[in-house]
Structure formats: structure tokens, C-alpha cells
N, C-alpha and C. Protein backbone atom coordinates (compact mmCIF):
# COMPACT_ATOMS: atom_id res chain seq x y z
N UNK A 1 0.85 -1.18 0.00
CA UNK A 1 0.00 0.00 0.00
C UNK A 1 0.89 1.24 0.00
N UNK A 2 0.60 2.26 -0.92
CA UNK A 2 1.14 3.49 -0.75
C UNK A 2 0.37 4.58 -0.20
N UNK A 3 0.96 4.90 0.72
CA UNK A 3 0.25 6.69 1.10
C UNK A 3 1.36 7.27 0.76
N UNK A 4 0.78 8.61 0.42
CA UNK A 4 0.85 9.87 0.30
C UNK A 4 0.76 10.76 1.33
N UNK A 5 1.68 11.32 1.55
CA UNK A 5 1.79 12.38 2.99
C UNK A 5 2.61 13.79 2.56
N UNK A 6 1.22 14.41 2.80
CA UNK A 6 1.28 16.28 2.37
C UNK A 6 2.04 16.62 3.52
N UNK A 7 3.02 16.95 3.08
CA UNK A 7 3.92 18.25 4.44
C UNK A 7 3.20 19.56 4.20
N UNK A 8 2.21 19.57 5.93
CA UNK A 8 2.38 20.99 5.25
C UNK A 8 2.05 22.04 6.69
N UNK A 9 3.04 21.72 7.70
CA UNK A 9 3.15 22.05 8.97
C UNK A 9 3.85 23.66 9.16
N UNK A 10 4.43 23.60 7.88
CA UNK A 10 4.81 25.07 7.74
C UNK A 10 4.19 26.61 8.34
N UNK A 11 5.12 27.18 9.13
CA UNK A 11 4.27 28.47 9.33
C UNK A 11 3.75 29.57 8.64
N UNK A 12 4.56 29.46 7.28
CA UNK A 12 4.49 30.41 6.14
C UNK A 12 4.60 31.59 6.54
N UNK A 13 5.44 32.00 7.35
CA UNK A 13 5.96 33.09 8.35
C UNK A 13 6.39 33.86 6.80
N UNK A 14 7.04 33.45 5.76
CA UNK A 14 7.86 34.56 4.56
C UNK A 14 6.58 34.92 3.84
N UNK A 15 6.08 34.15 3.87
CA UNK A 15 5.03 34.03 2.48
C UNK A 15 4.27 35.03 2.67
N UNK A 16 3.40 35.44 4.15
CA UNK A 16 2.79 36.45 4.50
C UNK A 16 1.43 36.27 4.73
N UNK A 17 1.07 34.99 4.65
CA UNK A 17 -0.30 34.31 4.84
C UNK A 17 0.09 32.74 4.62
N UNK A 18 -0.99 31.81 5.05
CA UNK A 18 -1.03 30.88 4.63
C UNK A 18 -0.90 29.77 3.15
N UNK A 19 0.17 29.62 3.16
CA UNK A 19 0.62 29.74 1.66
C UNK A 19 -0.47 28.31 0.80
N UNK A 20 -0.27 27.69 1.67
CA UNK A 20 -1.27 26.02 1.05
C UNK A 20 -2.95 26.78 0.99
N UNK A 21 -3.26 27.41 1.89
CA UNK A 21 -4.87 27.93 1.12
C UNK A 21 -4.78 29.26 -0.01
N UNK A 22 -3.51 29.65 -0.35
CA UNK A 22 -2.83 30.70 -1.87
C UNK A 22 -3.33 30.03 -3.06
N UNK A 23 -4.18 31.00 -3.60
CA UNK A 23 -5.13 29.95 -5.07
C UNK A 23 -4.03 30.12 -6.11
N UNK A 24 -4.52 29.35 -7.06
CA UNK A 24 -3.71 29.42 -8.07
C UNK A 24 -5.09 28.65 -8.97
N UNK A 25 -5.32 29.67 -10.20
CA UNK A 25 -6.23 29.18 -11.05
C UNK A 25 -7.41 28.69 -9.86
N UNK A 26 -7.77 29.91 -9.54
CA UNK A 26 -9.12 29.72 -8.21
C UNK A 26 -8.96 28.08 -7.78
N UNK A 27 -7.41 27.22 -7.33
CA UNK A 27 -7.47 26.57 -6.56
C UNK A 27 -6.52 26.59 -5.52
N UNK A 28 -6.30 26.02 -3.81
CA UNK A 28 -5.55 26.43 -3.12
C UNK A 28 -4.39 25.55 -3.16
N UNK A 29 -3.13 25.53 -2.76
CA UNK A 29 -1.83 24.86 -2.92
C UNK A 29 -2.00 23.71 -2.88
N UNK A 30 -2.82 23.28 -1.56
CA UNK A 30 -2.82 22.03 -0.77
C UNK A 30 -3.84 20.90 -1.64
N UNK A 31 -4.40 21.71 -2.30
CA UNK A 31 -5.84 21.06 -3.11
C UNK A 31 -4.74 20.87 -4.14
N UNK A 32 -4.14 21.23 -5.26
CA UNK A 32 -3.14 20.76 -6.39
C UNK A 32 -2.49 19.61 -6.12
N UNK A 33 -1.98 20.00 -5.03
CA UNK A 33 -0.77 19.03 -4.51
C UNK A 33 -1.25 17.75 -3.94
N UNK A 34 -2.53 17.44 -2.80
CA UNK A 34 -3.34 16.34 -2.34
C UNK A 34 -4.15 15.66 -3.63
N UNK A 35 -4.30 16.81 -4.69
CA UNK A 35 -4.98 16.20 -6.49
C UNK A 35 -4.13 15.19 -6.49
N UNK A 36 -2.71 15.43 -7.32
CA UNK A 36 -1.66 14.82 -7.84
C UNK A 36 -1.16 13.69 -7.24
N UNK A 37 -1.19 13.39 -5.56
CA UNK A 37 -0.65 12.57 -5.05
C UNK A 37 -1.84 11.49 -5.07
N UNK A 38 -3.32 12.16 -4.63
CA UNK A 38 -4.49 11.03 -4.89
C UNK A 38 -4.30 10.32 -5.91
N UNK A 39 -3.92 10.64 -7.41
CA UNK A 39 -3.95 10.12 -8.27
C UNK A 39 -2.99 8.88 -8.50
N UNK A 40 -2.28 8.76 -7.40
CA UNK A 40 -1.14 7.54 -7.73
C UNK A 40 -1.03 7.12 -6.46
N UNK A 41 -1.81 7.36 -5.16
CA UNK A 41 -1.78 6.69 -3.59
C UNK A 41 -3.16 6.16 -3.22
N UNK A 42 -3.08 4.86 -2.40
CA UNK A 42 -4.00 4.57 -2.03
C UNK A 42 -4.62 5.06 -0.96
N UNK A 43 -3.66 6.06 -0.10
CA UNK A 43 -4.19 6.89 0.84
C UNK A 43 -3.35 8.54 0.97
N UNK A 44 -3.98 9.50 0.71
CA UNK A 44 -3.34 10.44 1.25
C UNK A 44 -3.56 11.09 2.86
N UNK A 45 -2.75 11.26 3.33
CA UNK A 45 -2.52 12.09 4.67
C UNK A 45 -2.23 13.68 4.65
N UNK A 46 -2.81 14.37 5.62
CA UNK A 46 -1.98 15.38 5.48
C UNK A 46 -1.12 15.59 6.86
N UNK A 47 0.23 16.32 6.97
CA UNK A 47 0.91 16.26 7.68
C UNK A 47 0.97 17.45 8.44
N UNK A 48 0.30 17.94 9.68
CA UNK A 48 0.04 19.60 10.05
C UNK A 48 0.82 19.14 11.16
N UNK A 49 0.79 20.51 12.33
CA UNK A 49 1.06 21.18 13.49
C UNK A 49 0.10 20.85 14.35
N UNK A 50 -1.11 21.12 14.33
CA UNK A 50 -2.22 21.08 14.78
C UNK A 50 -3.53 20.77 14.20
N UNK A 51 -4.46 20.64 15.04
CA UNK A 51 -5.93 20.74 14.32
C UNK A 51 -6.28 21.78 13.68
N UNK A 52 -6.36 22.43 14.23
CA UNK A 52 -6.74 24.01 13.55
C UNK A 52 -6.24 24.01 12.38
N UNK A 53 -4.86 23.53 12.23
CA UNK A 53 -4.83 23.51 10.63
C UNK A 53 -5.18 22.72 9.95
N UNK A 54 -5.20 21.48 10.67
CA UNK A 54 -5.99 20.60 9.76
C UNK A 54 -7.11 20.63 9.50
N UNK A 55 -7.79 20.79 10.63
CA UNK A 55 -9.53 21.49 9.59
C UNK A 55 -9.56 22.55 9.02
N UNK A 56 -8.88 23.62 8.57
CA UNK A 56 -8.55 24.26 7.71
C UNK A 56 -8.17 23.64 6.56
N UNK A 57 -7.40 23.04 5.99
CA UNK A 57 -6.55 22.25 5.01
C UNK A 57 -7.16 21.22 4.64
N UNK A 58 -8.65 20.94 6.07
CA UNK A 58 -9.28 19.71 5.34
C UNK A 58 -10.56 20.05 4.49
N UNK A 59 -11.13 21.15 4.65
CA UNK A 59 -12.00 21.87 3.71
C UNK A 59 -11.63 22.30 2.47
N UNK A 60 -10.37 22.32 2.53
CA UNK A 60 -9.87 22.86 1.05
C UNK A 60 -9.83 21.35 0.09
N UNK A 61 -9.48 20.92 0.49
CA UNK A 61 -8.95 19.24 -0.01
C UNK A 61 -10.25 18.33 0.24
N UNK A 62 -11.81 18.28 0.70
CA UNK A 62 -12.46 17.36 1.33
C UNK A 62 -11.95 15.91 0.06
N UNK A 63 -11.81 15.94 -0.89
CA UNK A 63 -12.14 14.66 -2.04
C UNK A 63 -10.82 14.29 -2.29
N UNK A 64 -10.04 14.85 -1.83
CA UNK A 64 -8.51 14.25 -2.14
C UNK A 64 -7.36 14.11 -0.79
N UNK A 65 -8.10 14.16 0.23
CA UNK A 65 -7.06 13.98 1.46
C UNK A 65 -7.90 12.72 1.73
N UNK A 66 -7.41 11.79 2.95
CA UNK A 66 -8.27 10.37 3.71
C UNK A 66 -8.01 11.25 4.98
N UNK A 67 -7.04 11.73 5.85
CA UNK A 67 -7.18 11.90 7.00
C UNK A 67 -5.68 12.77 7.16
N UNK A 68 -5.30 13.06 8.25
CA UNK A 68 -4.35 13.96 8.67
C UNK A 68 -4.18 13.13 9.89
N UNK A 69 -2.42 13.84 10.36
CA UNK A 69 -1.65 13.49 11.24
C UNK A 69 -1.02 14.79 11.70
N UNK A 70 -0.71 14.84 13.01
CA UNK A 70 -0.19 15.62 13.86
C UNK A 70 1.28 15.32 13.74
N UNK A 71 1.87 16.28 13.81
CA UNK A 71 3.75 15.99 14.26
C UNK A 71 3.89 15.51 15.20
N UNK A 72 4.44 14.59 15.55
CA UNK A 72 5.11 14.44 16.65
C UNK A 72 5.96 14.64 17.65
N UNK A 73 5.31 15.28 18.45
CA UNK A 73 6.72 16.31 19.21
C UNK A 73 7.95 15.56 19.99
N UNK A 74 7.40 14.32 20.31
CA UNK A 74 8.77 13.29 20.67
C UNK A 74 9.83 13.45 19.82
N UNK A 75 9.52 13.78 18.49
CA UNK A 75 10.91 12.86 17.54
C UNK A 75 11.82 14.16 17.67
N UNK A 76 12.91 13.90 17.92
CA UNK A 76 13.89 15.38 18.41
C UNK A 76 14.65 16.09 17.20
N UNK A 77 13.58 16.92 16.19
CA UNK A 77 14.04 17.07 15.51
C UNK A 77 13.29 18.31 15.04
N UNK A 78 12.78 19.30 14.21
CA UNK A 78 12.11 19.99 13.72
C UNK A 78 11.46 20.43 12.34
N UNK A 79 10.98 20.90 11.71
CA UNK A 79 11.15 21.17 10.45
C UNK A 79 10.23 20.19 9.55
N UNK A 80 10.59 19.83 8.23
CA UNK A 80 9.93 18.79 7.50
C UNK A 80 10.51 17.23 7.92
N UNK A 81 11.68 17.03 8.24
CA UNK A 81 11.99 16.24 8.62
C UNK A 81 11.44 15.48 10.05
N UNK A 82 10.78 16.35 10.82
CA UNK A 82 10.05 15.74 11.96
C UNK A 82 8.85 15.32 11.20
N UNK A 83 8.08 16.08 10.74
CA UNK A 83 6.73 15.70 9.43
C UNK A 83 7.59 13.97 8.77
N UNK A 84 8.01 14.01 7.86
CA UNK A 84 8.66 12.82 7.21
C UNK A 84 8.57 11.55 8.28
N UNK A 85 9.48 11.80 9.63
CA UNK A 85 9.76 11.30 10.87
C UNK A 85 8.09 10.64 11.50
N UNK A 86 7.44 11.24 11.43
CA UNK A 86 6.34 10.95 12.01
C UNK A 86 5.49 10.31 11.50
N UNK A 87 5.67 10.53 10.09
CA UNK A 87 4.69 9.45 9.07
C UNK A 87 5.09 8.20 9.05
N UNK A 88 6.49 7.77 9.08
CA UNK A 88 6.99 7.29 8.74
C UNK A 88 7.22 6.25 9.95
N UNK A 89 6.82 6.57 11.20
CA UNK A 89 7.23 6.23 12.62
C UNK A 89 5.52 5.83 12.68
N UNK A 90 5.11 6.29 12.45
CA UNK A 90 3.54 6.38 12.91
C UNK A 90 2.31 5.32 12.00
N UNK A 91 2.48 5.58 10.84
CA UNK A 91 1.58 5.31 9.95
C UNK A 91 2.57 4.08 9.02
N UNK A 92 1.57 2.83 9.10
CA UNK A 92 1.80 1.14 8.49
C UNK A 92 1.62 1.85 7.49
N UNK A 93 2.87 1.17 6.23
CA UNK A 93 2.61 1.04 4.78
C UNK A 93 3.93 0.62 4.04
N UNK A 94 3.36 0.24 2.63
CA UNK A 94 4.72 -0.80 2.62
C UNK A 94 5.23 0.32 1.72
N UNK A 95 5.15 1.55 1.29
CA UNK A 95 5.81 2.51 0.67
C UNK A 95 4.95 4.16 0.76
N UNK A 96 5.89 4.70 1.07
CA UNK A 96 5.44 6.83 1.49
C UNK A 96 6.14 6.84 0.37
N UNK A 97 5.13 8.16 -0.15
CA UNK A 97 5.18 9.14 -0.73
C UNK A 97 5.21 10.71 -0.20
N UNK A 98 6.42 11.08 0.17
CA UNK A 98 6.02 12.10 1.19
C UNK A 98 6.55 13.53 0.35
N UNK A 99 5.36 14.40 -0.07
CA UNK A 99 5.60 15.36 -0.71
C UNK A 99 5.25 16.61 -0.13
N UNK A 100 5.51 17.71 -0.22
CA UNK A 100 5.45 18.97 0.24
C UNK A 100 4.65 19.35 -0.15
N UNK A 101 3.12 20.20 0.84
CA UNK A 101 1.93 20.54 0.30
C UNK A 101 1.82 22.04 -0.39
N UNK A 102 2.78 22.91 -1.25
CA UNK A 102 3.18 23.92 -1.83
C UNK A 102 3.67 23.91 -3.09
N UNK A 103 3.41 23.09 -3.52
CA UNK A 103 3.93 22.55 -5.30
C UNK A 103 3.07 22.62 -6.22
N UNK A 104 2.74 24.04 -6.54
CA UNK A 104 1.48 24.34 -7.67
C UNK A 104 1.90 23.56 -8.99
N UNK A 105 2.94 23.21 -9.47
CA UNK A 105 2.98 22.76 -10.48
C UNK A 105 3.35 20.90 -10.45
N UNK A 106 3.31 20.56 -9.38
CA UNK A 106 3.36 19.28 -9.19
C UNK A 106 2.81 18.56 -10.24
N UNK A 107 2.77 17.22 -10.99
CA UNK A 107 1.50 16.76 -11.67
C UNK A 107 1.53 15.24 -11.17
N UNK A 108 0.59 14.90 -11.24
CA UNK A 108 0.37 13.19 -11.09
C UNK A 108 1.27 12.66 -11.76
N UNK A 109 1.36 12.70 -13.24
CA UNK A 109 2.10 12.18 -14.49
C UNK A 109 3.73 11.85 -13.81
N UNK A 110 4.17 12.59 -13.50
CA UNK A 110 5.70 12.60 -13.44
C UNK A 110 5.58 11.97 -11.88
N UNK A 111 4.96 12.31 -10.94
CA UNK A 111 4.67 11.25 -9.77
C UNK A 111 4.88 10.10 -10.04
N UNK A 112 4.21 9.80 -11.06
CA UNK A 112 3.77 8.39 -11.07
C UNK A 112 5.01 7.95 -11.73
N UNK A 113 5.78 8.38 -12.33
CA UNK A 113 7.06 8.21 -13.26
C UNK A 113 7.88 8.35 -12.48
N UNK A 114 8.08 8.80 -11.20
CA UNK A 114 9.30 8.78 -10.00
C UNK A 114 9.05 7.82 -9.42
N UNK A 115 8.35 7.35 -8.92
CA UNK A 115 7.62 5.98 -8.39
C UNK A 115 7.93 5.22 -8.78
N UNK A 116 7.61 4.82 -9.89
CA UNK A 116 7.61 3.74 -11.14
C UNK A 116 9.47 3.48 -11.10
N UNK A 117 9.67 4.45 -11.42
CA UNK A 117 11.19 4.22 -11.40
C UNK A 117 12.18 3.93 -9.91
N UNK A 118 11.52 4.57 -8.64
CA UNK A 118 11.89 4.05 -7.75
C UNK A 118 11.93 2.18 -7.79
N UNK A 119 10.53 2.34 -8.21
CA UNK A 119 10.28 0.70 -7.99
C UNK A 119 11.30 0.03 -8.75
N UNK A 120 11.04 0.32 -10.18
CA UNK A 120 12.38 -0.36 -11.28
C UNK A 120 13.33 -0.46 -10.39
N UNK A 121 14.30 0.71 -9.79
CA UNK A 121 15.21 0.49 -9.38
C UNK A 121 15.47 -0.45 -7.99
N UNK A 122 14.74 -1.19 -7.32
CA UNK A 122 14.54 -1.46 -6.33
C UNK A 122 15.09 -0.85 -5.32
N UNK A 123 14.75 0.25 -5.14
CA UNK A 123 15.91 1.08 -3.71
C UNK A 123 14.55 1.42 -2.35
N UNK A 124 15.33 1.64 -1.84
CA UNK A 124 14.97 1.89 -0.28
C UNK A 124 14.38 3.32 -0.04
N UNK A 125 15.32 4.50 -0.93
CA UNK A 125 14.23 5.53 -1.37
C UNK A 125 15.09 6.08 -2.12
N UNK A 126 14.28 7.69 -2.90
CA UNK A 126 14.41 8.01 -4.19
C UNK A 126 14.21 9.78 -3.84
N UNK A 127 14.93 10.16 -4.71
CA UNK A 127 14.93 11.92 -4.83
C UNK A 127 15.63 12.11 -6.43
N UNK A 128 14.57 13.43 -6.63
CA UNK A 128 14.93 13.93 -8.16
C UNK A 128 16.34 14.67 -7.52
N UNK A 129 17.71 14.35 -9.17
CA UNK A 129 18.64 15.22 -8.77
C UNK A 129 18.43 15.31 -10.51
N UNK A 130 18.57 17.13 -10.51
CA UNK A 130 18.64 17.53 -11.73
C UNK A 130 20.07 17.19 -12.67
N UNK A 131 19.89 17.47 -14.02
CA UNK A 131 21.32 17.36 -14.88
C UNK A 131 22.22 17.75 -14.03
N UNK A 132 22.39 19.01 -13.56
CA UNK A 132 23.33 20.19 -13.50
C UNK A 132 23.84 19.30 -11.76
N UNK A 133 23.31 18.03 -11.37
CA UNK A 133 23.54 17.23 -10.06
C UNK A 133 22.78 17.87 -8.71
N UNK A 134 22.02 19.33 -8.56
CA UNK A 134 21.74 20.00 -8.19
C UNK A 134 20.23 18.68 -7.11
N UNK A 135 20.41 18.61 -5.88
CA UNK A 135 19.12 17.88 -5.76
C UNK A 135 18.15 18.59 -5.34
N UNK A 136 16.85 18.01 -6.08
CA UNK A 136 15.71 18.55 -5.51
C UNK A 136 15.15 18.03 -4.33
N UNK A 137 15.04 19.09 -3.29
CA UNK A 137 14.44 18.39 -1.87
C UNK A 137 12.74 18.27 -1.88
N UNK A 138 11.82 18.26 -2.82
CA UNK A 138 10.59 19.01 -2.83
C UNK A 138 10.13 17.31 -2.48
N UNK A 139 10.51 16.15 -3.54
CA UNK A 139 9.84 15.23 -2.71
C UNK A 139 10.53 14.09 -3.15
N UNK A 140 10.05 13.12 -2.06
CA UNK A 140 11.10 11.59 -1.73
C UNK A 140 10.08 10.76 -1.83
N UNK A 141 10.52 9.32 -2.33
CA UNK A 141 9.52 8.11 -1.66
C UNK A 141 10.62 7.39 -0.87
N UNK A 142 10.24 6.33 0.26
CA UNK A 142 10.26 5.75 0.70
C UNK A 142 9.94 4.53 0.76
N UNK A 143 10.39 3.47 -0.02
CA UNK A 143 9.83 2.49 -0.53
C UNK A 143 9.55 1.02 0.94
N UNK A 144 10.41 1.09 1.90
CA UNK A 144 10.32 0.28 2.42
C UNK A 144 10.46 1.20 4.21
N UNK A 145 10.44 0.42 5.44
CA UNK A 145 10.12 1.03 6.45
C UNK A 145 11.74 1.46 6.87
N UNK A 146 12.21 2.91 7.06
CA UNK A 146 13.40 3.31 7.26
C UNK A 146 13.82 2.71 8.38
N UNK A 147 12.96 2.59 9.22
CA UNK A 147 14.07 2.92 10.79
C UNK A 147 14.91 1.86 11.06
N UNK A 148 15.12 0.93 10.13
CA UNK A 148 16.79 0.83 10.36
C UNK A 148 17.74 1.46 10.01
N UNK A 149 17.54 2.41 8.57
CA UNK A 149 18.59 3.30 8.27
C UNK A 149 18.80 4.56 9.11
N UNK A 150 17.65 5.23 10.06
CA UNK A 150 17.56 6.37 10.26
C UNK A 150 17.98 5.98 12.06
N UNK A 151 18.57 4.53 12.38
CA UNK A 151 18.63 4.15 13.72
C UNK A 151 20.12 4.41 13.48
């Protein structure tokens, strides 16, 4: 089973508002991004701070999120990587998809083509690195359960 897990715990402290409810083509970040990942997961999550944002984030998304998760404030760490940490610690599945809920141009298509190729390759997990070797941090899968690598 694959889920899909929206990071999107962010304070958007630069941005100047809440950047995942920011429309784009009268739709909000989190709604593009929970689209694209529905389309190739058997479950999406979203990954907040709190409730408050999650019922926020869950009105925007009702037809393309399954449920949300809280961070976990045990894991001693901060940032997206506590988000990642917590899905990953928390939630059974035999492969994450853990993408960042701010990617207006995300598409299913090429999702499904990072995936696909994770799988080909049989690895443990996967990140786009451009020509120029430059890596993109925007999103990873996780094909199998880390915490032996991350122990």
C-alpha cells in the first residue's frame, strides 16, 4: 500500500499568509498538490502542526485527502523532517510518498514516473537530482520502512 503524505506544517511566516490555502487558477496549494498525489496513492494524509490547521486544510482538499496526522513532538528534531519522521514512525505502509503541500505545479504524471522508477530500481528511497547534479528536496519516496537506516 502506498500513502501519500502532504507536508504541510509550515508556518508560512515569509510568504505572508497561509501559503497552502494561496489559489492558483481559483485553486488552493494544498488542493493541487493532495490532487496529484491522490492520483497515484492509495491513501493520502496530510501532515500539520495542529488541528486548527488541519480542519482548515481539510476543507480545502475534502475529495482528495483520507485523514491527517499531527507531528510528533517526541521525535527530536524539527522542520519537515520531523513531518517525514512521524509518518513514517507512525503510519503502516509498505511505501510513502512524502511530498510537500506547496507545489502548484506538481502533476500526477511525473509522480507516477518517479515511483515507477523508484520501484524499477529497487531502492529503499528516491529523490529527483537535476542534470546540472543539483538535488531537488521538494519530494522523496520511501519504498520500504526506514528505521533501520535512520537508527
Amino acid at each position: 500500500m502506498l500513502y501519500g503524505v502532504l507536508l504541510a506544517g509550515g508556518l508560512s511566516e515569509r510568504f505572508g499568509g497561509d501559503k497552502y490555502l494561496w489559489r492558483i487558477q481559483d485553486r488552493p496549494l494544498i488542493s493541487i498538490a493532495a490532487s496529484a498525489v491522490k492520483g497515484i496513492s492509495d491513501k493520502v494524509l496530510l501532515l500539520v502542526r495542529d488541528y486548527e490547521r488541519a480542519s482548515r486544510l481539510l476543507k480545502e482538499s475534502p475529495t482528495h485527502v483520507d485523514g491527517f496526522m499531527i507531528d510528533d513532538p517526541s521525535i527530536n528534531c524539527s522542520g519537515p523532517l520531523r513531518g517525514m519522521l512521524t509518518a513514517l514512525f507512525h503510519v503502516e505502509a509498505d511505501e510513502y510518498l512524502i511530498v510537500p503541500g506547496d507545489m502548484p505545479w506538481i502533476g500526477q504524471e511525473s509522480l507516477g514516473r518517479f515511483v515507477d522508477r523508484c520501484r524499477g530500481l529497487n531502492v529503499d528511497c528516491g529523490s529527483v537530482i537535476w542534470g546540472n547534479g543539483h538535488y531537488l528536496q521538494r519530494y522523496n519516496i520511501s519504498l520500504r520502512m526506514l528505521e533501520d537506516i535512520l537508527e
